[in-house]
C-alpha atoms as a PDB file:
ATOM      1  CA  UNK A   1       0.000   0.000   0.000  1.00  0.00           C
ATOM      2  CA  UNK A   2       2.760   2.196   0.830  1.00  0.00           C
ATOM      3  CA  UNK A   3       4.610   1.778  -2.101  1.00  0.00           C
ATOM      4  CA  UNK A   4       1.485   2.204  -4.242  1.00  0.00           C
ATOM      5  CA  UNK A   5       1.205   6.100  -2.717  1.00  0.00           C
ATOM      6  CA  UNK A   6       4.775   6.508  -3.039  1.00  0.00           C
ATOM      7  CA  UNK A   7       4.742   5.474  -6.547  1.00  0.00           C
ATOM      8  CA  UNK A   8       1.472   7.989  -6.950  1.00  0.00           C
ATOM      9  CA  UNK A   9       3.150  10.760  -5.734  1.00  0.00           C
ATOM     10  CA  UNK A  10       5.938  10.040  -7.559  1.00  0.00           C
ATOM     11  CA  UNK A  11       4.331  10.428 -10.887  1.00  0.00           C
ATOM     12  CA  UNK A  12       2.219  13.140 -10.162  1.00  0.00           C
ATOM     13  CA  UNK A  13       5.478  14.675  -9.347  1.00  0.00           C
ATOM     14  CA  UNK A  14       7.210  14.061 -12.621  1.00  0.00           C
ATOM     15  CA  UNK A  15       4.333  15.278 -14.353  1.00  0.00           C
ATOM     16  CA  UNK A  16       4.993  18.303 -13.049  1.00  0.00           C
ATOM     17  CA  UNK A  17       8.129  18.742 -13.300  1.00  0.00           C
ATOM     18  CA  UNK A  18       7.759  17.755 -16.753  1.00  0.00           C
ATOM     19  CA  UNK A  19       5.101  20.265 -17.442  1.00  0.00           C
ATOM     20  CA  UNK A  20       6.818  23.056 -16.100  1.00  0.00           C
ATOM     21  CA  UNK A  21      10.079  22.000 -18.634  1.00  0.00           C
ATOM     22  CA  UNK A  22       7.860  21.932 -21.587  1.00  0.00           C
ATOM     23  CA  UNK A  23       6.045  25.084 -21.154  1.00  0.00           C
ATOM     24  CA  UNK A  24       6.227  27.422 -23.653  1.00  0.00           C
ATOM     25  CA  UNK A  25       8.272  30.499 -22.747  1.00  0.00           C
ATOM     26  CA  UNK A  26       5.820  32.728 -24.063  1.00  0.00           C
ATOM     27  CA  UNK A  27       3.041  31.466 -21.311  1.00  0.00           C
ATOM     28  CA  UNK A  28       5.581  33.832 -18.318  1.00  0.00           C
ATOM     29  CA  UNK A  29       5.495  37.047 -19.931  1.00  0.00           C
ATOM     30  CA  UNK A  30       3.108  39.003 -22.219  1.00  0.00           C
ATOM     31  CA  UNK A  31       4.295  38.970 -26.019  1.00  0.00           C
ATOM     32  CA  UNK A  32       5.873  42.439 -26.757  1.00  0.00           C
ATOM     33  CA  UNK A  33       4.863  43.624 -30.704  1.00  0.00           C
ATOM     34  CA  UNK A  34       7.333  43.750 -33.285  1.00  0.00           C
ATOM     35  CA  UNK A  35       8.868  47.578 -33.380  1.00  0.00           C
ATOM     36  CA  UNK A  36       7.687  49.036 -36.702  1.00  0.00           C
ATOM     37  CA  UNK A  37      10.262  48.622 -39.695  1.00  0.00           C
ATOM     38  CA  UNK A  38      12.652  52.051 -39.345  1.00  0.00           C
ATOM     39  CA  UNK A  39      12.219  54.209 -42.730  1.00  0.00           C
ATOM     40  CA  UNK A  40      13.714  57.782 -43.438  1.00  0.00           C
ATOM     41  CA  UNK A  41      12.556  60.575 -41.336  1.00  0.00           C
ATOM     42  CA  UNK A  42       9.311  61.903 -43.686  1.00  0.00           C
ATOM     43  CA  UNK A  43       6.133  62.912 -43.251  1.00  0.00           C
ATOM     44  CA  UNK A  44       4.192  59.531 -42.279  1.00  0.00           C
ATOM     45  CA  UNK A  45       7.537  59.198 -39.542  1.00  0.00           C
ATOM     46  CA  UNK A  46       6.544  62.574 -38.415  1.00  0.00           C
ATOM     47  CA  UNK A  47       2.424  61.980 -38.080  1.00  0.00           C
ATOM     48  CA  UNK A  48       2.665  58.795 -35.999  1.00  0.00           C
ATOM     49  CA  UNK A  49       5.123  61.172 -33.391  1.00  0.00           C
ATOM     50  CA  UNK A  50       2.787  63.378 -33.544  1.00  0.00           C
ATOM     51  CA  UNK A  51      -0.016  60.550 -32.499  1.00  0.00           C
ATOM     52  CA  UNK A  52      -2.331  61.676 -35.701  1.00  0.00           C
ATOM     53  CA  UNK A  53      -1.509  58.236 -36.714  1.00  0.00           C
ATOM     54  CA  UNK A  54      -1.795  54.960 -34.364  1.00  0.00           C
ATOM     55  CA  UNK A  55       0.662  52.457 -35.118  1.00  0.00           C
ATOM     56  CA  UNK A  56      -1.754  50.371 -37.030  1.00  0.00           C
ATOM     57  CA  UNK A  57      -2.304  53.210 -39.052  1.00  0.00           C
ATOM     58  CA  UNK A  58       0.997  54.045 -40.319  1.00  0.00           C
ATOM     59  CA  UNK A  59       1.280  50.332 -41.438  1.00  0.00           C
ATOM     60  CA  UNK A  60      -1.847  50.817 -43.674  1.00  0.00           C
ATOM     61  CA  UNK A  61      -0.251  54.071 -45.009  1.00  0.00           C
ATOM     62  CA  UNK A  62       3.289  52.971 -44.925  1.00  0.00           C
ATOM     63  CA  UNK A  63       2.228  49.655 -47.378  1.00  0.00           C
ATOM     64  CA  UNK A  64      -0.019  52.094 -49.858  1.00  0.00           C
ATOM     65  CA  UNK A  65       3.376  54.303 -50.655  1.00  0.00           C
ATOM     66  CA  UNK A  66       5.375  51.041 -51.325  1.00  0.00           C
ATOM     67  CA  UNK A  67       2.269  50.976 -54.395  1.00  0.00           C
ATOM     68  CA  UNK A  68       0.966  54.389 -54.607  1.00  0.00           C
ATOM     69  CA  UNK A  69       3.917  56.874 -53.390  1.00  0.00           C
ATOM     70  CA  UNK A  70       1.620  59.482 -54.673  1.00  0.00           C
ATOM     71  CA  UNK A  71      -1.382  59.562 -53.270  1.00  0.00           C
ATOM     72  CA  UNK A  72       0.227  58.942 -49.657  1.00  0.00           C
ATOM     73  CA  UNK A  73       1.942  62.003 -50.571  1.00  0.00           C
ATOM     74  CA  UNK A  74      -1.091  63.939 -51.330  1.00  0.00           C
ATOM     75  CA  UNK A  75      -2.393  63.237 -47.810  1.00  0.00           C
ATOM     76  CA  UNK A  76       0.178  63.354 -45.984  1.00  0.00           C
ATOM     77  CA  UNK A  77       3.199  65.657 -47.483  1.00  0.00           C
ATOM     78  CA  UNK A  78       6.116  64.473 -49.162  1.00  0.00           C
ATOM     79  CA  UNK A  79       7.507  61.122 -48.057  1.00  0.00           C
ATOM     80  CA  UNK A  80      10.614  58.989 -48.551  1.00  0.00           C
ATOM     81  CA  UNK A  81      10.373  56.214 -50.669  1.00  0.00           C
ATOM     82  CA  UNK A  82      10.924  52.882 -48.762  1.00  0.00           C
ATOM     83  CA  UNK A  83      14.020  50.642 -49.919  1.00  0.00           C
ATOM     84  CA  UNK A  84      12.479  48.056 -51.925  1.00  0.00           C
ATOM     85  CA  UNK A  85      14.559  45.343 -49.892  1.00  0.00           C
ATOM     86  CA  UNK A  86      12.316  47.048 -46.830  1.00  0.00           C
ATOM     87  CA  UNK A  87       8.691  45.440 -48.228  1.00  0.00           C
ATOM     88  CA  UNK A  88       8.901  42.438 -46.856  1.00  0.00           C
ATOM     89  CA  UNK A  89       9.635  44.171 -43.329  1.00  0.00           C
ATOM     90  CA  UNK A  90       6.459  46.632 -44.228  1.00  0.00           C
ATOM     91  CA  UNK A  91       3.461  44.381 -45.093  1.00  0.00           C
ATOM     92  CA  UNK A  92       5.111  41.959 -41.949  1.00  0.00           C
ATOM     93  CA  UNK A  93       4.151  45.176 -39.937  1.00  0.00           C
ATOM     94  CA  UNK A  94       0.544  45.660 -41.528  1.00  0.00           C
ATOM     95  CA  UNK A  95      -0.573  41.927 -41.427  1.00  0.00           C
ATOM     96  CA  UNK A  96       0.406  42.172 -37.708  1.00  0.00           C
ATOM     97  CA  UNK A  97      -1.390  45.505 -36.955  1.00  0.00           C
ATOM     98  CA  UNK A  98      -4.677  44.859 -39.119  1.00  0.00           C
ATOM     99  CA  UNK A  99      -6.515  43.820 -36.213  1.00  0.00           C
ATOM    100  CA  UNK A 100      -6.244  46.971 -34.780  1.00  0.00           C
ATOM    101  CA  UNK A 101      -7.629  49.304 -37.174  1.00  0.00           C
ATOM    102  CA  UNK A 102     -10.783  51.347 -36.817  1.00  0.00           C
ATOM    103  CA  UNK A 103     -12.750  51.285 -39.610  1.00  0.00           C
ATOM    104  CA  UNK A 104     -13.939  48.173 -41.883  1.00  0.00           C
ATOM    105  CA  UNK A 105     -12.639  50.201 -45.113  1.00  0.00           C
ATOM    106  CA  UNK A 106      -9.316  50.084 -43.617  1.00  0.00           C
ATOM    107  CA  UNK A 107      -9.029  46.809 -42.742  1.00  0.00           C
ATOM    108  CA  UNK A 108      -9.978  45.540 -46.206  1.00  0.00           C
ATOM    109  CA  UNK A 109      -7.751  48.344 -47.760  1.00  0.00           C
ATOM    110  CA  UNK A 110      -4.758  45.938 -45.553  1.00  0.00           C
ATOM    111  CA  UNK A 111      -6.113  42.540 -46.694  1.00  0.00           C
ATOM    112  CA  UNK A 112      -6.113  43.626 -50.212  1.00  0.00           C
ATOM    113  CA  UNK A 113      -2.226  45.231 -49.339  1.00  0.00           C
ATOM    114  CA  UNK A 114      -1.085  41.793 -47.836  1.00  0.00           C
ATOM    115  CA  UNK A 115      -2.811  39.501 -50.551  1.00  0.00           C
END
């Protein structure tokens, strides 16, 4: 009998231990997002400082001048160009931010970006 509870205990033990060596490190500490992809100072840099833009917003922009330089411009001043090798790094930011933008027009604007 006693070696039937020790053998219990035991196990439930290892288990344990075992759980807590196979947890994913991710389950301590909240996930910190991805810093947006650095670009030259311009005027989409300068509206998310200011906070007219939220983060998820300058993703949406930031993608549409890697297609449509111009009419980002038109909105929003003159901007720099992205470094084509940079695009990859861009739409990565926008498919992680979609979820937080406002309006539905937006967020298919981003799914149409990332597609």
């Amino acid at each position: 009998m006693r070696s039937a509870r020790l053998r219990t205990v035991f196990l439930a033990a290892f288990l344990v231990v075992l759980g807590l060596a196979t947890a994913s490190p991710s389950l301590a500490s909240p996930a910190k997002p991805l810093p947006l992809t650095r670009t030259a100072p311009d005027s989409l840099t300068r509206a998310l400082a200011r906070g007219e833009l939220t983060q998820a917003q300058y993703a949406l922009e930031r993608a549409a001048s890697l297609f449509h330089p111009g009419r980002v411009a038109a909105r929003y001043g003159p901007i720099t160009r992205p470094n084509p090798r940079d695009a990859t790094l861009i739409l990565r930011d926008l498919a992680l931010r979609v979820r937080y933008l406002d309006s539905p027009a937006d967020q298919a604007r981003a799914a149409a970006g990332i597609a």
